[in-house]
Protein backbone atom coordinates (compact mmCIF):
# COMPACT_ATOMS: atom_id res chain seq x y z
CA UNK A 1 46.55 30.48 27.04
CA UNK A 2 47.42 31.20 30.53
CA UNK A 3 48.00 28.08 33.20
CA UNK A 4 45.32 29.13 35.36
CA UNK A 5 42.54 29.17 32.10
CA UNK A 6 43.76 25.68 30.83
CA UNK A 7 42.99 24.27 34.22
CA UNK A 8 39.97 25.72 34.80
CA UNK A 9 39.14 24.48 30.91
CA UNK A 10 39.89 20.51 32.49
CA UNK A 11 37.90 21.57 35.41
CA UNK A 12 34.72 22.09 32.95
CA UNK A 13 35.10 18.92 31.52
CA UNK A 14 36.00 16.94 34.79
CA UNK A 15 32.09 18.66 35.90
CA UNK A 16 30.62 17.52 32.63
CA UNK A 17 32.16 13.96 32.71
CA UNK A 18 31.32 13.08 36.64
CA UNK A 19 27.55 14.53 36.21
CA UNK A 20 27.25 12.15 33.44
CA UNK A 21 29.07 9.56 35.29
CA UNK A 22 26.69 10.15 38.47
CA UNK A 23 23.64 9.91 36.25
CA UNK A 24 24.88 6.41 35.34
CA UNK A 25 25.93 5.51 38.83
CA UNK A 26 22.34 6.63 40.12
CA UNK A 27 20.60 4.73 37.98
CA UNK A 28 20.78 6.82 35.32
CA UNK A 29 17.00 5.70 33.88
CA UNK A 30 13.47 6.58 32.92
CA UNK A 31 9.97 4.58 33.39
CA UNK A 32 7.01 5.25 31.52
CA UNK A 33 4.50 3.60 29.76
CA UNK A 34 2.66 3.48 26.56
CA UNK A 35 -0.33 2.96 25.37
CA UNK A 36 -2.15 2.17 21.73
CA UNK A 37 -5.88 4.04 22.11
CA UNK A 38 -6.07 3.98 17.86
CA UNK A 39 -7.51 1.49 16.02
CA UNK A 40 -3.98 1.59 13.88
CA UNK A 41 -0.82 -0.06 14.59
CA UNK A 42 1.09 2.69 15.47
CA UNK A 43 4.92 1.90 14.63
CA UNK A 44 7.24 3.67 17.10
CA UNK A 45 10.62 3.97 18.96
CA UNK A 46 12.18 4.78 21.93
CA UNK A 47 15.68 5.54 22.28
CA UNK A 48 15.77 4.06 18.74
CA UNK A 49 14.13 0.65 19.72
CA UNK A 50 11.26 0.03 17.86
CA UNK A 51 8.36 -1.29 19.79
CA UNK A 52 7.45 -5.10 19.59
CA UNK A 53 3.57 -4.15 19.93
CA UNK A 54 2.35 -1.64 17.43
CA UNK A 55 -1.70 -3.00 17.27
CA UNK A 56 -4.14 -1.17 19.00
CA UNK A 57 -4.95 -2.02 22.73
CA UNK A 58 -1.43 -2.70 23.22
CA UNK A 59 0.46 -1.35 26.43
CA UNK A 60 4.13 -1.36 26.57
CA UNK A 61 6.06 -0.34 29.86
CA UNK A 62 9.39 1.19 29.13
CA UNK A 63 12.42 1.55 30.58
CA UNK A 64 15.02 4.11 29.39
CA UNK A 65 18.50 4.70 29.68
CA UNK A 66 19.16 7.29 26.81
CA UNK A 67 16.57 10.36 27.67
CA UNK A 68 13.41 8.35 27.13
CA UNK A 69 12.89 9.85 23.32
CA UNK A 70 10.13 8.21 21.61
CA UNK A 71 9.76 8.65 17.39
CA UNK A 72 6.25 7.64 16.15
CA UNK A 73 4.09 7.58 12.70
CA UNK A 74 1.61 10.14 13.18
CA UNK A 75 -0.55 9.07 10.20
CA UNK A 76 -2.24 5.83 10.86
CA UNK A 77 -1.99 4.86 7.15
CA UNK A 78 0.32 1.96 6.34
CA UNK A 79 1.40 3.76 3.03
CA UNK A 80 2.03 6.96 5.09
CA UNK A 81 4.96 8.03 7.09
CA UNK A 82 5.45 11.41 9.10
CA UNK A 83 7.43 11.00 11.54
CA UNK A 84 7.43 12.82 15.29
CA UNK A 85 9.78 12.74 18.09
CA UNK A 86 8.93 14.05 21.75
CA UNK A 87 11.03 13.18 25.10
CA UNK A 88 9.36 11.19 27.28
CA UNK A 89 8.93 12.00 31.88
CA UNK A 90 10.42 9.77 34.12
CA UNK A 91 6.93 7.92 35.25
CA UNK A 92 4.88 9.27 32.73
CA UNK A 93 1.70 7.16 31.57
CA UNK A 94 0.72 8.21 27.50
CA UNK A 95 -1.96 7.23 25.07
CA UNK A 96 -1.80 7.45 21.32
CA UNK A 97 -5.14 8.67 20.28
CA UNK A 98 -6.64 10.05 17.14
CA UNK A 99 -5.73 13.70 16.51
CA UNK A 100 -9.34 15.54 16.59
CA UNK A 101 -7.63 19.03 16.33
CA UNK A 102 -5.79 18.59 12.89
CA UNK A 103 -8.49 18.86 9.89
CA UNK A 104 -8.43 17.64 6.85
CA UNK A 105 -6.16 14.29 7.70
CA UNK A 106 -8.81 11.85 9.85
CA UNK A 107 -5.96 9.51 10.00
CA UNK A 108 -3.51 11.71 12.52
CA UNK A 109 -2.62 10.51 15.82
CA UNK A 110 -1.29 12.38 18.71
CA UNK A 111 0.52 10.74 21.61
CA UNK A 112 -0.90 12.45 25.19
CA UNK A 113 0.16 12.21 28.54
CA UNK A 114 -2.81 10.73 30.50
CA UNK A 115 -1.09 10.02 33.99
């Protein structure tokens, strides 16, 4: 490997590292919030916290420092688990509602952005 490749390898990775390090410096976070429209608890997680407030009505604002990733139940049975992961927008409101497009499951919920 020539001189001139190695350092332009380091160069690469001195990018990568300060954008990450820049992220972090600027803040480096996401807002959103989210909200329980089911008459289910709906169990969930963000960035691999699990909510405090799964009952229905609830509204939980978030804030994100590890991409804003949220992994629900999207069967509203307690004996049920399928799980479903989706990244969530910086300032991003969303609902979990009942899933009226899947048939033959009337327990499916769907988590849509509503603001």
């Amino acid at each position: 490997m020539s001189e001139n490749q190695s350092l332009l390898q380091n160069f690469d990775l001195v990018e990568e590292l300060d954008e990450k390090a820049a992220e972090k410096i600027s803040g480096g976070y996401e807002v959103f919030t989210v909200k329980n429209q089911t008459k289910y608890n709906v169990h969930y997680y963000v960035d691999g916290k699990k909510t405090k407030y799964p009952r229905p009505g609830a509204v939980s604002i978030w804030t994100a420092y590890k991409g804003g990733i949220i992994k629900f139940d999207i069967d509203g049975r307690t004996k049920y688990k399928k799980w479903r992961k989706y990244n969530l927008a910086d300032g991003g409101v969303y609902a979990f509602r009942d899933n009226k497009k899947t048939k033959g499951n009337p327990y499916d919920i769907e988590l849509y952005r509503i603001g």
